[in-house]
Protein backbone atom coordinates (compact mmCIF):
# COMPACT_ATOMS: atom_id res chain seq x y z
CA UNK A 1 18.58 -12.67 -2.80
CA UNK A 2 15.01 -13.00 -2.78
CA UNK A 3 12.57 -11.45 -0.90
CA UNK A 4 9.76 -12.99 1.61
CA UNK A 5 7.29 -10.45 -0.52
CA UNK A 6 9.00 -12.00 -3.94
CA UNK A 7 8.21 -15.62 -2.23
CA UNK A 8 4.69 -15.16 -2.01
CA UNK A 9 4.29 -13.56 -4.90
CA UNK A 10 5.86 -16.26 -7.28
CA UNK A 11 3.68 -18.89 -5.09
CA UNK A 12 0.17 -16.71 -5.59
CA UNK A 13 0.97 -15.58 -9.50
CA UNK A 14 3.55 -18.26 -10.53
CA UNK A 15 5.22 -15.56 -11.90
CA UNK A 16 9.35 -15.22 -11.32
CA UNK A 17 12.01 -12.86 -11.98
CA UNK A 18 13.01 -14.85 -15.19
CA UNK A 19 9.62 -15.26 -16.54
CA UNK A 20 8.85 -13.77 -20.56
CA UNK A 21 7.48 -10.68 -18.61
CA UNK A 22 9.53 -7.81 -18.90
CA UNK A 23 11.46 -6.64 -15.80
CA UNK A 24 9.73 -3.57 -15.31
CA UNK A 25 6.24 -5.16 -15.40
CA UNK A 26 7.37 -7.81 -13.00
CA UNK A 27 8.54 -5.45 -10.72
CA UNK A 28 4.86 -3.30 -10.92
CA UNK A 29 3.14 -6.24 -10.28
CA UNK A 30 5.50 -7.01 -7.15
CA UNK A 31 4.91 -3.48 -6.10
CA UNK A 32 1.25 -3.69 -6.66
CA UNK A 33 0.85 -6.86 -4.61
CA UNK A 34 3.18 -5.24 -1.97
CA UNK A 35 0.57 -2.28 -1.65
CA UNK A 36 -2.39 -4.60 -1.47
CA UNK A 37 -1.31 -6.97 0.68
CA UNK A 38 0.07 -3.70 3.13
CA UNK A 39 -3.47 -2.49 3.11
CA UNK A 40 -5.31 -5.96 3.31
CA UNK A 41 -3.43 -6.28 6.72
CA UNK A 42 -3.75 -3.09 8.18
CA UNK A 43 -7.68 -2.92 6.73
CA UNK A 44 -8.90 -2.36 10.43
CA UNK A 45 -6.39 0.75 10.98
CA UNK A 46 -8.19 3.83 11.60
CA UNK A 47 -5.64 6.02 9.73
CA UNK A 48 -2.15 5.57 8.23
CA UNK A 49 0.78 7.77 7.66
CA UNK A 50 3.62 8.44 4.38
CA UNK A 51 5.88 7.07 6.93
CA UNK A 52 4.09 3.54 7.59
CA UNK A 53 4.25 3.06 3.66
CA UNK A 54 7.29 3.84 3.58
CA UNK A 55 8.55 1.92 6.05
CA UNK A 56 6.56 -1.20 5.50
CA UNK A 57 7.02 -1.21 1.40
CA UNK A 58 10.86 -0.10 1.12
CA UNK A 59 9.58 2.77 -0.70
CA UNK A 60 10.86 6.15 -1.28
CA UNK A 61 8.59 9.00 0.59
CA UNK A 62 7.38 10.41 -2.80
CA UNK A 63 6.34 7.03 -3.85
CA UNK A 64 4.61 6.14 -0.71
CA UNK A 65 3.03 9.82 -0.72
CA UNK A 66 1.54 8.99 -4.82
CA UNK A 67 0.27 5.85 -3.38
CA UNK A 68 -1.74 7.58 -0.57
CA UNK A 69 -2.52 10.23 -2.40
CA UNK A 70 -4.20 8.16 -4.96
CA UNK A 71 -6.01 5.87 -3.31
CA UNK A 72 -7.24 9.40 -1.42
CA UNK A 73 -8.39 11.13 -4.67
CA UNK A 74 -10.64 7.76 -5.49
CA UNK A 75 -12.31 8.37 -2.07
CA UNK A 76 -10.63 5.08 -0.46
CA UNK A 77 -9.69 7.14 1.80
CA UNK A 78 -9.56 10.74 3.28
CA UNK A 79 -6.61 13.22 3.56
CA UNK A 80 -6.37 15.30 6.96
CA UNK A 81 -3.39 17.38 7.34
CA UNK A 82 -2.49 17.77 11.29
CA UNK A 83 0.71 20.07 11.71
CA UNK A 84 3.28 18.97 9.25
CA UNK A 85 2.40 15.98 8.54
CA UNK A 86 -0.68 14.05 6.83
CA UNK A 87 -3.19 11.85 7.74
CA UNK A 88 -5.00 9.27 5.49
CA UNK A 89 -7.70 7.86 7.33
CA UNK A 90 -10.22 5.15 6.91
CA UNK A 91 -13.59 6.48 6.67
CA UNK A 92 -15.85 3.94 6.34
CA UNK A 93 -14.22 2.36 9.07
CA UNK A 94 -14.74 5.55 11.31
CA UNK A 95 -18.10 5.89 10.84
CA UNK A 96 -18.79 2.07 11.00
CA UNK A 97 -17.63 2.33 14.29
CA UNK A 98 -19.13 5.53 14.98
CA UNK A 99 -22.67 4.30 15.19
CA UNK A 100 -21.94 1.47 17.12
């Protein structure tokens, strides 16, 4: 069965399971767009959680955890830890709104 993600992504790349690529760059590229288009539509959150990636990508909590972490250690955004659990939040977006 295919996916509503797997959908769009054949329609916006052209690319399909059965294409020449090899499965396990197929399924990068899936994941990739999955990630992007997550944080395309949550762009205005203030902050976002392991959980919400995990959640919203059908990822494990390690993967969703790398992700965040990543995109945290290019400066996209900004780790807090609060109790247990951690915080990635949108700083530019804070202080955008901030000085308004």
């Amino acid at each position: 069965m295919i996916s509503d993600y797997e959908n769009k992504f054949t329609i916006i790349t052209g690319y399909t399971p059965n294409d020449k690529i090899s499965q396990k760059n197929y399924h990068l590229l899936l994941y990739m767009y999955r990630l992007f288009d997550f944080l395309y539509k949550r762009i205005l959150l203030l902050y976002t959680k392991i959980e919400f990636i995990q959640r919203d990508l059908d990822v494990s909590r390690i993967t969703a955890a790398n992700y965040l972490n990543k995109l945290a250690d290019d400066k996209l955004l900004t780790k807090k830890k609060l109790g247990t659990a951690n915080y990635y939040i949108n700083d530019p977006l804070f202080k955008l709104l901030s000085e308004r």
